[in-house]
Protein backbone atom coordinates (compact mmCIF):
# COMPACT_ATOMS: atom_id res chain seq x y z
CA UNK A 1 115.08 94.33 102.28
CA UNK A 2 114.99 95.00 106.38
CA UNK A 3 117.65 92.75 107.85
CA UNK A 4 115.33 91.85 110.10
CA UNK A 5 113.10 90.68 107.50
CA UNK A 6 114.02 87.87 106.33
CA UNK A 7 113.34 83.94 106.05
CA UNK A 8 116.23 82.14 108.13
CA UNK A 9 114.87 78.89 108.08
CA UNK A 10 116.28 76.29 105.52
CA UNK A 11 114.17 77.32 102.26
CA UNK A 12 114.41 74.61 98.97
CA UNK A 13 113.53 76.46 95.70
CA UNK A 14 112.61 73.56 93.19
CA UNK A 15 112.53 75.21 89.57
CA UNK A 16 112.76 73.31 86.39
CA UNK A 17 112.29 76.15 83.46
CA UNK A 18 115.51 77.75 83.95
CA UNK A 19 118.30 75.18 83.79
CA UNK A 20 122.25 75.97 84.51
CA UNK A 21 124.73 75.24 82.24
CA UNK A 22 128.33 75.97 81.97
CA UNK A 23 130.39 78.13 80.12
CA UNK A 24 133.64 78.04 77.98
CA UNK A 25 134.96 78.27 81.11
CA UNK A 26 133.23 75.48 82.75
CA UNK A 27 132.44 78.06 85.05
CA UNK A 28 128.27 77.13 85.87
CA UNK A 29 125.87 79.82 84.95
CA UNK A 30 122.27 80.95 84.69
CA UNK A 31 120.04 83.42 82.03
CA UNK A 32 120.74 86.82 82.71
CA UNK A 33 116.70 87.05 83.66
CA UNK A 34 117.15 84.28 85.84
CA UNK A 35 119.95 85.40 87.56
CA UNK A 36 118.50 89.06 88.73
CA UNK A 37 115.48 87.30 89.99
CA UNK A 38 117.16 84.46 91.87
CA UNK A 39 119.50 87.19 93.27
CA UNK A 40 116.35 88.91 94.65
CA UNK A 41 115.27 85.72 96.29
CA UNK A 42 118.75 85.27 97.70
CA UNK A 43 118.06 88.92 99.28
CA UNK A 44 115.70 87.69 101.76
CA UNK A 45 116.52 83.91 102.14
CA UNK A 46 119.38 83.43 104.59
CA UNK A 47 119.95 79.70 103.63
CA UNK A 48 118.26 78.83 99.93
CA UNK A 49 119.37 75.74 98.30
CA UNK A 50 118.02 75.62 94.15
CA UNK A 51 117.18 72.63 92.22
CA UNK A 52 117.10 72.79 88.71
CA UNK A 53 118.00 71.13 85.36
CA UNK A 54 121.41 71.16 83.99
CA UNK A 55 121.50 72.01 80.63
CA UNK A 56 124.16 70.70 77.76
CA UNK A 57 122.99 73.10 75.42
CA UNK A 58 125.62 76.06 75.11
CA UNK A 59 125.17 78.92 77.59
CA UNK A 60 123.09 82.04 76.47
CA UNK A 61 125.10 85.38 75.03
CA UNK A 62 124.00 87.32 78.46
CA UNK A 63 124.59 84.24 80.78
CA UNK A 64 126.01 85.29 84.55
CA UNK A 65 128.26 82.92 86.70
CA UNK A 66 127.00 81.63 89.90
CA UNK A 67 129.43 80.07 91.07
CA UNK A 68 131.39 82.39 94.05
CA UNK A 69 129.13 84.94 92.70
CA UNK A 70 129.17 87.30 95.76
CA UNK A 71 125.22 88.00 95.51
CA UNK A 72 124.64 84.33 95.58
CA UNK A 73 126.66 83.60 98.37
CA UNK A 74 123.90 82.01 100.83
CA UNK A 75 122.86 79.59 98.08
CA UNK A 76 123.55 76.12 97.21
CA UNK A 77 123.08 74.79 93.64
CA UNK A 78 121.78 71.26 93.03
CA UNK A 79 121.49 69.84 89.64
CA UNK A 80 119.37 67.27 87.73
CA UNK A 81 120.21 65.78 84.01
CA UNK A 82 117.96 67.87 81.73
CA UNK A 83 115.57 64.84 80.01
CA UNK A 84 115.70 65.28 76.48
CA UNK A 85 111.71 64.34 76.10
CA UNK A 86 109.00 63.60 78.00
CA UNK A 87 110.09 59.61 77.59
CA UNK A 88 113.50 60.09 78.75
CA UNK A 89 111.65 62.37 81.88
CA UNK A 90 109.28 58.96 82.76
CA UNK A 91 113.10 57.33 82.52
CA UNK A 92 114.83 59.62 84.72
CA UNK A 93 111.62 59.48 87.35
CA UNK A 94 113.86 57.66 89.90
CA UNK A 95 116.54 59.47 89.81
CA UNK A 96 115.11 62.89 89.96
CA UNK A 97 112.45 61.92 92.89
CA UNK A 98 115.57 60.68 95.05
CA UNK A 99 117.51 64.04 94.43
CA UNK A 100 114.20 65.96 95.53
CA UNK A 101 113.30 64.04 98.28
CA UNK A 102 117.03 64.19 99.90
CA UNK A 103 116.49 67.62 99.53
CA UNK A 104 113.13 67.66 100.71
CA UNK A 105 114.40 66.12 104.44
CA UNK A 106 116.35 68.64 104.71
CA UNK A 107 114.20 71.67 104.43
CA UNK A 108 111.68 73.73 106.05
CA UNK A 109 110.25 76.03 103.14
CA UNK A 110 109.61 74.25 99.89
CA UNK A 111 108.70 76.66 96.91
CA UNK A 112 107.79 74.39 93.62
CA UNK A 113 105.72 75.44 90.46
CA UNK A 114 103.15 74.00 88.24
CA UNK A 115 104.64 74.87 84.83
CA UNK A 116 107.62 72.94 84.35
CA UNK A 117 108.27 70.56 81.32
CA UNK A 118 107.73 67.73 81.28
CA UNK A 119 107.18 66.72 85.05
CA UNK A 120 105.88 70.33 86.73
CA UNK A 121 108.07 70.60 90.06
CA UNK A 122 104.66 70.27 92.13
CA UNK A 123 103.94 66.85 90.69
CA UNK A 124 107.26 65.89 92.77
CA UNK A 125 107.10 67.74 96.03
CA UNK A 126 102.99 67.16 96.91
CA UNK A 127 102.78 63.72 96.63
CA UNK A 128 106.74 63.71 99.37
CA UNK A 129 104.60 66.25 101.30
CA UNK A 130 101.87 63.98 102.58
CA UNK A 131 104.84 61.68 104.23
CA UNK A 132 107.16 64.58 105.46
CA UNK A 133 105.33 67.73 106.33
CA UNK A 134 106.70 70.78 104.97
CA UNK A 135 105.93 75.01 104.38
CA UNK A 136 104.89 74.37 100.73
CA UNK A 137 104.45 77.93 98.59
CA UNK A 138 103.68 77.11 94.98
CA UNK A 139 103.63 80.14 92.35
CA UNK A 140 101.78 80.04 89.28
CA UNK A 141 103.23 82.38 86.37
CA UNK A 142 101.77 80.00 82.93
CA UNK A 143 99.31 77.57 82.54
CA UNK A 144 100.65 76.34 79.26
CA UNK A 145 98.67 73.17 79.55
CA UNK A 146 95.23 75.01 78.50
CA UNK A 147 94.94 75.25 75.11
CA UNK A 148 94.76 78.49 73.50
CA UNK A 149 91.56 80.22 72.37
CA UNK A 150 91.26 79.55 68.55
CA UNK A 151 93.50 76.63 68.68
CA UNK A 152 91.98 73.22 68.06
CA UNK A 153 93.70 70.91 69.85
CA UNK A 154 94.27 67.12 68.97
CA UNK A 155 93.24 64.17 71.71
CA UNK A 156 96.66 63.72 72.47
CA UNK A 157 96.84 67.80 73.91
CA UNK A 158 93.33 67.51 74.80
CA UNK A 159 94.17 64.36 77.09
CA UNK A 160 97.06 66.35 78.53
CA UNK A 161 95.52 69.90 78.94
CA UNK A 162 93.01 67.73 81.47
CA UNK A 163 95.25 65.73 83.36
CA UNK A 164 97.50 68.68 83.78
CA UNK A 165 94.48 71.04 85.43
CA UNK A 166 93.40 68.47 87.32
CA UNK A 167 96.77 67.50 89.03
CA UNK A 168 97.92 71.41 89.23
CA UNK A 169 94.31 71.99 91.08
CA UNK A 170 95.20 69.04 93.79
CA UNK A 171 98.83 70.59 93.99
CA UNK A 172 98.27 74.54 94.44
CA UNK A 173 94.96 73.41 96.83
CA UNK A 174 96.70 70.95 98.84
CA UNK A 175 99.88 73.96 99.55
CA UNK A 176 100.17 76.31 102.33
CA UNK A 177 100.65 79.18 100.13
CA UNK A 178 100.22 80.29 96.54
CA UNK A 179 100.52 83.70 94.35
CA UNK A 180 99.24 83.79 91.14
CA UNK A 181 99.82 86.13 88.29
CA UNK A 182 96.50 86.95 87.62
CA UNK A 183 93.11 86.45 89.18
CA UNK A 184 92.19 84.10 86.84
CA UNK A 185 94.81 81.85 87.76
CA UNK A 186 93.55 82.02 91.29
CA UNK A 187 89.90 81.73 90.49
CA UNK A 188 90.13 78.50 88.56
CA UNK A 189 92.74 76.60 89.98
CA UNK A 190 92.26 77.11 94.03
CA UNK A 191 89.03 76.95 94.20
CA UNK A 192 87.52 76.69 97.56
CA UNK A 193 90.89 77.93 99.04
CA UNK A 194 90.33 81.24 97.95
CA UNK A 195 92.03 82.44 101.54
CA UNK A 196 95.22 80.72 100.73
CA UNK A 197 96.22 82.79 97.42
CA UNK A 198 97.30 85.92 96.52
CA UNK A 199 97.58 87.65 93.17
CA UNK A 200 101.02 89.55 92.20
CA UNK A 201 101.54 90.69 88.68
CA UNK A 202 104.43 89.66 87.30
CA UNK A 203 107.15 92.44 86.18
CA UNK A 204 110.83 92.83 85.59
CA UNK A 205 111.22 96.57 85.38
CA UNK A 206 113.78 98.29 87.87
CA UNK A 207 112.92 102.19 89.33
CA UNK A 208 116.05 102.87 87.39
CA UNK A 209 114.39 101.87 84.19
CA UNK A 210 111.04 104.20 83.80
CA UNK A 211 111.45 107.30 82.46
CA UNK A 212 112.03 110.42 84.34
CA UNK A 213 109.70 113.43 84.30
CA UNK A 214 112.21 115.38 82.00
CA UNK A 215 112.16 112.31 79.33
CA UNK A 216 108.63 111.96 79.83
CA UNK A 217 108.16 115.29 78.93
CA UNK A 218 110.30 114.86 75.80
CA UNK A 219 108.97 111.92 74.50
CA UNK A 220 105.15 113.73 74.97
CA UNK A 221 106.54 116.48 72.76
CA UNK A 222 107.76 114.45 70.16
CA UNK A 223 105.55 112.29 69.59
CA UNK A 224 102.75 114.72 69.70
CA UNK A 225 104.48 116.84 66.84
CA UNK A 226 104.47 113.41 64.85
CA UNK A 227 100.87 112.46 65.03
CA UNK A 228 100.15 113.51 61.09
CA UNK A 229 103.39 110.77 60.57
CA UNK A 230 102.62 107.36 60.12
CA UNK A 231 101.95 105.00 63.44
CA UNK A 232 105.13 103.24 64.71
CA UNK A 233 104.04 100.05 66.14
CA UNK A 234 106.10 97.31 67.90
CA UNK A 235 105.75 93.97 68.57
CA UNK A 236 108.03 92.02 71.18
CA UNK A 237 108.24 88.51 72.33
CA UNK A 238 108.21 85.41 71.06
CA UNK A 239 106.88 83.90 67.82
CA UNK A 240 104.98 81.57 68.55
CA UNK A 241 100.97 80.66 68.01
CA UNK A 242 100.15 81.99 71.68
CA UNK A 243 101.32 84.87 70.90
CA UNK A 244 99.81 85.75 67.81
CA UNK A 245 102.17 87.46 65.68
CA UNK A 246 100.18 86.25 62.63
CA UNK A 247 97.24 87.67 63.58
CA UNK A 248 99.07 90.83 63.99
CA UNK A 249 100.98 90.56 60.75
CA UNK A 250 97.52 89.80 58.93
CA UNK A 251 95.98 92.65 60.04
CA UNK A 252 98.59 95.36 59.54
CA UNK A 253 98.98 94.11 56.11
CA UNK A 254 95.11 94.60 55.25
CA UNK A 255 95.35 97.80 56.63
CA UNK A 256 97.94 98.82 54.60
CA UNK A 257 96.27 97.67 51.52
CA UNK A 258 92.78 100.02 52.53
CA UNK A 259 95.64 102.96 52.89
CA UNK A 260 96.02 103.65 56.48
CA UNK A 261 99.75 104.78 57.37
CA UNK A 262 101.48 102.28 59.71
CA UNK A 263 104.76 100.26 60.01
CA UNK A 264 105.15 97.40 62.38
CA UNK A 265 108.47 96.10 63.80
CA UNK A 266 108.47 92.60 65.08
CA UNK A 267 111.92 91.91 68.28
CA UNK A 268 112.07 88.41 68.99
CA UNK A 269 112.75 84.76 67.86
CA UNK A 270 110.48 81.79 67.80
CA UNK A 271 109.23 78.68 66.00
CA UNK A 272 106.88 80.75 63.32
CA UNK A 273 109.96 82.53 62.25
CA UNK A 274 109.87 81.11 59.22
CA UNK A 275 106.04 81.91 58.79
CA UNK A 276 106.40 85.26 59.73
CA UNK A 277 108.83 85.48 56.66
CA UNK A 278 106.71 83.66 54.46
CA UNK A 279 103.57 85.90 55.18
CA UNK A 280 105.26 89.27 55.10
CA UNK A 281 106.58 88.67 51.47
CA UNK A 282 103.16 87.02 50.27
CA UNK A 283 101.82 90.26 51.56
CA UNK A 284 104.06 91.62 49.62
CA UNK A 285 104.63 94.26 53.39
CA UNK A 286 108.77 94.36 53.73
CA UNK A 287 108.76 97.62 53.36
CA UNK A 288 106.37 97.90 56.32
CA UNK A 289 106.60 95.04 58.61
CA UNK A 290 110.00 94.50 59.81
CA UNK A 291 111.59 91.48 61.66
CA UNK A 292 114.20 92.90 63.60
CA UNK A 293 115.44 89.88 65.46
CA UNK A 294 116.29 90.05 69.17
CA UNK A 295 117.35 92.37 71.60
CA UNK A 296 118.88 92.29 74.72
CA UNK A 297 116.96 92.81 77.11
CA UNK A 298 117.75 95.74 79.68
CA UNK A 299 118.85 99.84 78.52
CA UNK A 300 118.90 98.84 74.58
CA UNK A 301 115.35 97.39 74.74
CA UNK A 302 114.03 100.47 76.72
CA UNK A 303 115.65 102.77 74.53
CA UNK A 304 114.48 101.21 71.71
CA UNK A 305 110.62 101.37 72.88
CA UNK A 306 110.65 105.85 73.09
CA UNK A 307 110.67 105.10 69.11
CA UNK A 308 107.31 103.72 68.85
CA UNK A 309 104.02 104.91 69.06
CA UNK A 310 102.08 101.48 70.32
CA UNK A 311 102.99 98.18 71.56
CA UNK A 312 100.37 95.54 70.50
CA UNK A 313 99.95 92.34 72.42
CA UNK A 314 98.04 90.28 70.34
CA UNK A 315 98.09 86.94 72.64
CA UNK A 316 96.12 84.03 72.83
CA UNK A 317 97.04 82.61 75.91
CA UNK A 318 95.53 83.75 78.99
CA UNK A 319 99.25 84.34 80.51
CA UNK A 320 100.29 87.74 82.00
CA UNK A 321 103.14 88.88 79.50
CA UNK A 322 105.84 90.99 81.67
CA UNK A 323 106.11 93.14 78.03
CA UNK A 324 103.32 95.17 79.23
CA UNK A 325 105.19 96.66 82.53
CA UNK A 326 107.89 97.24 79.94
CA UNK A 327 105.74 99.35 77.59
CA UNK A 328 104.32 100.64 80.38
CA UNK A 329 108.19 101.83 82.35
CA UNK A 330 108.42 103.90 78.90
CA UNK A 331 105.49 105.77 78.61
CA UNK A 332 104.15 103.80 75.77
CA UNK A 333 100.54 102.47 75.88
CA UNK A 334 99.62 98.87 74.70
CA UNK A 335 96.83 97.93 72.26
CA UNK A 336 96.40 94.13 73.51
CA UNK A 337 93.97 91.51 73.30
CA UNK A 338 91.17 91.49 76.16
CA UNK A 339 92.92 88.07 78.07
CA UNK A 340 91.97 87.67 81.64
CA UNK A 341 96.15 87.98 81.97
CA UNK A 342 96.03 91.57 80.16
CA UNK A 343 92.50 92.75 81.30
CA UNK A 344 94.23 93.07 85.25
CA UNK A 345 97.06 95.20 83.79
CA UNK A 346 95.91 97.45 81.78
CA UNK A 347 92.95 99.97 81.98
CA UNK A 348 91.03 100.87 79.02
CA UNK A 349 91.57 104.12 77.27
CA UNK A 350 94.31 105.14 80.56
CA UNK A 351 96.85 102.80 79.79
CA UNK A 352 96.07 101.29 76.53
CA UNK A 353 93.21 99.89 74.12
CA UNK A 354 91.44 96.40 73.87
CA UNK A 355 90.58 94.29 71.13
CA UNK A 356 88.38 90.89 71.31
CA UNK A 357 91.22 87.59 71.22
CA UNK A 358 91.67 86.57 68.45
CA UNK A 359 89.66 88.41 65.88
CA UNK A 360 91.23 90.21 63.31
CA UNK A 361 88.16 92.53 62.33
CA UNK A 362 87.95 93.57 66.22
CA UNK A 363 91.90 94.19 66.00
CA UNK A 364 91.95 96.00 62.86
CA UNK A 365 89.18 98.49 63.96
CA UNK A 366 90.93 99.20 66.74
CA UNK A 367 93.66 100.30 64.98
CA UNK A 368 92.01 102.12 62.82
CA UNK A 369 90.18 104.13 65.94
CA UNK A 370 94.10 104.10 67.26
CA UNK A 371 94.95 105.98 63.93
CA UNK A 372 92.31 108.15 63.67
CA UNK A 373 92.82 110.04 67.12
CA UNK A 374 96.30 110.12 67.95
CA UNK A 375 96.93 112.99 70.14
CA UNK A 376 94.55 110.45 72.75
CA UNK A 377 97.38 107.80 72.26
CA UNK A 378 99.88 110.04 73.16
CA UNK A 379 97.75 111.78 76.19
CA UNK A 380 98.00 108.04 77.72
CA UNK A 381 102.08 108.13 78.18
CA UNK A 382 101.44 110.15 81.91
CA UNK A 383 99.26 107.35 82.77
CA UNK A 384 101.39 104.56 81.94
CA UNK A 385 104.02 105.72 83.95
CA UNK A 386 101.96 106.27 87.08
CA UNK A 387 100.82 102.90 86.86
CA UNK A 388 104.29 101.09 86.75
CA UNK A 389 105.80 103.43 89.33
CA UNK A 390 105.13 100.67 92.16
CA UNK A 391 105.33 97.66 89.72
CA UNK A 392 109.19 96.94 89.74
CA UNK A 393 110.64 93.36 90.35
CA UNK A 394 111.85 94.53 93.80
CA UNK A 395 108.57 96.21 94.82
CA UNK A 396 107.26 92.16 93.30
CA UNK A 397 109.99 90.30 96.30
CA UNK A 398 108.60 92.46 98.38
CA UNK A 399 104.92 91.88 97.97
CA UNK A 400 105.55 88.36 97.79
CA UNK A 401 107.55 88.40 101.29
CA UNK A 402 104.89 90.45 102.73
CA UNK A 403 102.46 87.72 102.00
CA UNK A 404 104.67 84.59 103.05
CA UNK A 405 106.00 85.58 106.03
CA UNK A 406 102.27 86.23 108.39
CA UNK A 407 101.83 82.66 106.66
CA UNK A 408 104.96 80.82 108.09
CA UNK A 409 104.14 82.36 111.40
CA UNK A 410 101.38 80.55 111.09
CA UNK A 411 102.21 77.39 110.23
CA UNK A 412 104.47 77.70 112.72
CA UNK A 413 102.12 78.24 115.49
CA UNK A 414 100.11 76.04 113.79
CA UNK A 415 102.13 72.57 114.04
């Protein structure tokens, strides 16, 4: 980042869905995710102070100390109890709004979200906002509240999934500024304040981590001299419903049974673990569908990907999974359901393949057209990586700076 660009003024980052926790050193620490990201903020924010949870739970395997971390020097950490449920969160109400709010007097820049459990960060800072004025930028990555397309949901999520978009419209419409992951996002939740939101995919990829021209050129080879072999596909992320791993496993298992040559390799962990299991051996499919468990993410999980033929995204939700910039940083196209998330990511027969959420029949035939013409698979692998080349997490600070800072001028001129 320019020197000279950059946000000086006090800037509070309010973010509840990646809590600290401390180590067996007691030494405090964040994801490893987490930590690249917030070091990017800390890049171009001179004086950034970050609320979050603090977690009990013990750290994860990849977890980086913050504490006199050298790239986090110009932040200051500020922690809240994690609640333990949504009751417990009603409980702790007081508490948390005073810790905000102290921290709300003393900043300029407040940057909240609309995702959080249980209370979304938002909820807090809009309502303070009407009393004390502030530069409010809100950025919408999830909206977990809507229930997902061939889910029925009881009264109880029903209830929620309305209350939720309602409040999250008031909050991102009453901001200054908001980016969105998608255009759907955007469309439905800002309504007539189009002009105040911006849409920046989000991705985690570094230029360090897409394939060069000579790999490229490797991988091309290779896999085109295996396109009579059977079709490596890969699944990664998490099990659960929204993503649609069953779907997945359901329809590589019928497809196996008609004959067609396939195996499918599930990275990841999640609540349907167990199903997965279950459904694999009822299919009587070990030999074919694999759960490999997890993976860390960074050079193993890249390296891992130039063995595969397809990644297929089979999700439910309308979110924008950052898996797809990862296929993508590798040469490998994605086969994906047609979500408004996915749809803005990936181009039809250039980067990848569709197939109509959550229907099985629509998945399994394209497979099956997948299967049937697989030098066209492999002709995509060029395209993929043209289309990540300006998609890295930097390049996404960047954009997002680019945005923010014509807006605080202003809001400054403005006041």
């Amino acid at each position: 980042m320019n020197p000279l660009k950059k946000i000086s003024k006090p800037y509070l980052l309010v973010l509840f869905s990646v809590p600290y926790m401390r180590n067996a050193q007691n030494k405090l620490c964040i994801s490893l995710a987490w930590a690249k990201d917030l070091i990017e903020h800390a890049d171009y924010i001179e004086n950034l102070t970050l609320i979050s949870y603090f977690s009990n739970e013990a750290p994860y395997a990849d977890a980086v100390e913050i504490e006199n971390n050298p790239a986090l020097k110009n932040v200051r950490f500020v922690m809240i109890p994690k609640p333990k449920n949504t009751l417990h969160g009603l409980y702790m109400l007081p508490k948390m709004a005073t810790i905000i709010w102290q921290e709300v007097k003393k900043a300029e820049i407040v940057h909240s979200g609309v995702a959080s459990w249980p209370i979304p960060e938002a909820w807090f800072i809009c309502p303070m906002l009407l009393f004390k004025k502030r530069f409010h930028f809100i950025n919408v990555e999830s909206a977990f509240w809507r229930i997902p397309k061939g889910q029925k949901g009881s009264i109880k999520q029903k209830i929620r999934a309305t209350i939720c978009e309602n409040l999250n419209k008031w909050c991102v419409q009453s901001a200054d500024l908001s980016t969105f992951t998608q255009e759907a996002y955007k469309r439905t939740l800002l309504g007539n304040q189009q002009h105040k939101g911006f849409v920046i995919p989000a991705t985690w990829i570094d230029a360090d981590n897409i394939v060069n021209p000579e790999l490229l050129a490797k991988l091309i080879q290779f896999k085109s001299a295996q396109i009579n072999a059977p079709i490596k596909l890969i699944f990664a992320g998490r099990l659960v419903f929204e993503k649609g791993i069953l779907l997945l496993i359901q329809a590589v298992s019928d497809l196996l049974d008609k004959g067609y040559l396939l195996s499918l390799d599930i990275v990841g962990d999640g609540s349907l673990l167990h199903e997965c299991e279950q459904l694999i051996l009822a299919n009587k499919k070990q030999a074919n569908i694999k759960l490999c468990g997890t993976i860390k993410y960074g050079v193993d999980f890249f390296n891992l990907l130039h063995h595969y033929d397809l990644m297929v995204i089979p999700s439910l939700s309308d979110e924008q999974p950052r898996n797809v910039f990862d296929a993508f940083s590798q040469a490998l196209p994605v086969l994906c359901a047609d979500t408004a998330g996915l749809m803005q990511c990936v181009e039809n027969q250039k980067t990848g393949y569709f197939f109509k959420t959550g229907d099985i029949s629509s998945l399994k035939n394209q497979l099956i057209a997948v299967i049937q013409n697989r030098q066209a698979l492999v002709s995509l692998s060029s395209a993929c990586i043209d289309a990540v080349s300006n998609m890295t997490h930097k390049k996404m600070h960047e954009k997002r700076f680019e945005i923010m800072h014509p807006a605080l001028v202003k809001y400054a001129a403005n006041r």
